[in-house]
C-alpha atoms as a PDB file:
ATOM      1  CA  UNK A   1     -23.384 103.493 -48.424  1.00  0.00           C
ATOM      2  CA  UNK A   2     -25.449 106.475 -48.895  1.00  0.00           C
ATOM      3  CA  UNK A   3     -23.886 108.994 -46.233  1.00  0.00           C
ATOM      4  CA  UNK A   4     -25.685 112.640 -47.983  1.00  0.00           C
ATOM      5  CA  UNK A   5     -28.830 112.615 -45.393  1.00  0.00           C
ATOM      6  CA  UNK A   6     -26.437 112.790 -42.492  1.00  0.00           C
ATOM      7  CA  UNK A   7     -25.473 116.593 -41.830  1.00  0.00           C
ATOM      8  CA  UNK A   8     -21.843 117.450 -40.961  1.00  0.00           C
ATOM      9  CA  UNK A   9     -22.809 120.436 -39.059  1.00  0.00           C
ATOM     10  CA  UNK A  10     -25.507 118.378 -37.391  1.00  0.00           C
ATOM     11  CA  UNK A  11     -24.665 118.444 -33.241  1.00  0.00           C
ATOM     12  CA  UNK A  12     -25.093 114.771 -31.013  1.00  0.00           C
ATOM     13  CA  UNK A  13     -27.845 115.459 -28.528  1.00  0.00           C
ATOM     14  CA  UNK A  14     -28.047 113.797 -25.613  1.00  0.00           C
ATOM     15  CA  UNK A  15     -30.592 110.728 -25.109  1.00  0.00           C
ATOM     16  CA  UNK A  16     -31.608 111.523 -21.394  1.00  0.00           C
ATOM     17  CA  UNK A  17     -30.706 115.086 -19.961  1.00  0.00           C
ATOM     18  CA  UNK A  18     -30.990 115.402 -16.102  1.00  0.00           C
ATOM     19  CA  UNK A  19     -32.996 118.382 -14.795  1.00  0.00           C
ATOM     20  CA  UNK A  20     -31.562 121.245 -13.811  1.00  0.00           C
ATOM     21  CA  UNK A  21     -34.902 121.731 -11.358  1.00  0.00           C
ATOM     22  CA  UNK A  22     -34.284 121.158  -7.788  1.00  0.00           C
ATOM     23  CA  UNK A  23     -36.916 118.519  -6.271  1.00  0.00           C
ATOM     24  CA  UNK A  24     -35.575 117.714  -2.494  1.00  0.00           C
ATOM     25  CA  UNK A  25     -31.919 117.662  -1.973  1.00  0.00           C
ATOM     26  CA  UNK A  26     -29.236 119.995  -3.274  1.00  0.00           C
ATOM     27  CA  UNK A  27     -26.990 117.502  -4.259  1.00  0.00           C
ATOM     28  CA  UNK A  28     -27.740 116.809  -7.938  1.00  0.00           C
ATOM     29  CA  UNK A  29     -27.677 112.866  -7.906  1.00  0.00           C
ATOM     30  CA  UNK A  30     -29.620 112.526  -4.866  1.00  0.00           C
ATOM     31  CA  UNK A  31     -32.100 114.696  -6.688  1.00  0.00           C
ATOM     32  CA  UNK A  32     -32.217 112.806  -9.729  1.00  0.00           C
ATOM     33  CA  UNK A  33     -32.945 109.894  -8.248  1.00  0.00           C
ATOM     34  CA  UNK A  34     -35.578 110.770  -5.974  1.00  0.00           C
ATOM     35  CA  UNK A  35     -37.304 112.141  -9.059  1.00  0.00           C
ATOM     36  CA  UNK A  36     -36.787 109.302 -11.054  1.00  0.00           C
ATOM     37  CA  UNK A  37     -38.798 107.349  -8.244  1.00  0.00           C
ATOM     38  CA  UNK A  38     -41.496 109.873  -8.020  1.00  0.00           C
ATOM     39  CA  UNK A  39     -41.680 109.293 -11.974  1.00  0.00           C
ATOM     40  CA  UNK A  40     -43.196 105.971 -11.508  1.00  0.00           C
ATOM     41  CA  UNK A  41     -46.211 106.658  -9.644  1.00  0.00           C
ATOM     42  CA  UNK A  42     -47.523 106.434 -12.946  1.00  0.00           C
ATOM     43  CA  UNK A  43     -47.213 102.923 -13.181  1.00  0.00           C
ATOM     44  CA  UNK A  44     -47.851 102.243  -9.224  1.00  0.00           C
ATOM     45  CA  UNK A  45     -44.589 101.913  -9.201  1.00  0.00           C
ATOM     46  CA  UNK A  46     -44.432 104.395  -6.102  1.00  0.00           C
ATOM     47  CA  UNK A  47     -46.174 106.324  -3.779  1.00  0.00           C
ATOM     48  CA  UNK A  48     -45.070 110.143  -3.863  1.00  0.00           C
ATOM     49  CA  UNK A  49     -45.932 110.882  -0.271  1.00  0.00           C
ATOM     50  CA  UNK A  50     -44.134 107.853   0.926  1.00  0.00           C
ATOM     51  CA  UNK A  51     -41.050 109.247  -1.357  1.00  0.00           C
ATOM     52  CA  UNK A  52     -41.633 112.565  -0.038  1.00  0.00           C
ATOM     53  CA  UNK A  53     -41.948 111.162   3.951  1.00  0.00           C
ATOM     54  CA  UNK A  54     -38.506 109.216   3.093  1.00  0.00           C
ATOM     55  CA  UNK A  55     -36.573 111.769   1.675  1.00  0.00           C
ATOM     56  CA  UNK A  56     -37.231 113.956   3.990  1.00  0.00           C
ATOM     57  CA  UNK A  57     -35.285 111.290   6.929  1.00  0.00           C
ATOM     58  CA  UNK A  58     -32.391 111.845   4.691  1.00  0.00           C
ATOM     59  CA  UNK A  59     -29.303 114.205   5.311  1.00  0.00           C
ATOM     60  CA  UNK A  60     -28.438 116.047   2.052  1.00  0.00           C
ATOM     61  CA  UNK A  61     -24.979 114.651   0.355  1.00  0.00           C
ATOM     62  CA  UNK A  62     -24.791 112.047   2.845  1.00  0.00           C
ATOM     63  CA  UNK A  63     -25.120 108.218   0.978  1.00  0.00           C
ATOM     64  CA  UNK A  64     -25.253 106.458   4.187  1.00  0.00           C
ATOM     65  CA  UNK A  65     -28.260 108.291   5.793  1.00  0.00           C
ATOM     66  CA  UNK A  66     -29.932 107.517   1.943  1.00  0.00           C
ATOM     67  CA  UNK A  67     -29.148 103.658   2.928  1.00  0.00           C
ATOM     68  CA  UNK A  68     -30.538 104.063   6.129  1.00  0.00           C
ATOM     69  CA  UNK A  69     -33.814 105.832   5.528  1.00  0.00           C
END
């Protein structure tokens, strides 16, 4: 096995990195997921004033209200 093209010094990098950008809610994960679904209005896979109308029925940190909405 030919291991000399792989650098020692070389540092893993991460596949998918979250954005540190803010989009709707200040907790991080609620964010992240509301612009992962804005992401696919690209394929018609959402409507970003729908999202938008959604989100904004929905108390920040609070899972159940995300259910609910």
């Amino acid at each position: 096995m030919n291991t000399s093209a792989v650098s020692v010094n070389q540092q893993p990098t991460a596949f998918v990195q979250r954005s540190s950008e803010k989009v709707f809610f200040n907790h991080k994960g609620m964010g992240y997921y509301l612009s992962w679904i804005l992401g696919h209005e690209v394929y018609d896979g959402s409507d970003c004033d729908e999202c938008l109308r959604v989100a904004a029925q929905i108390k920040d940190r609070d899972a159940a209200s995300w259910q609910g909405a």
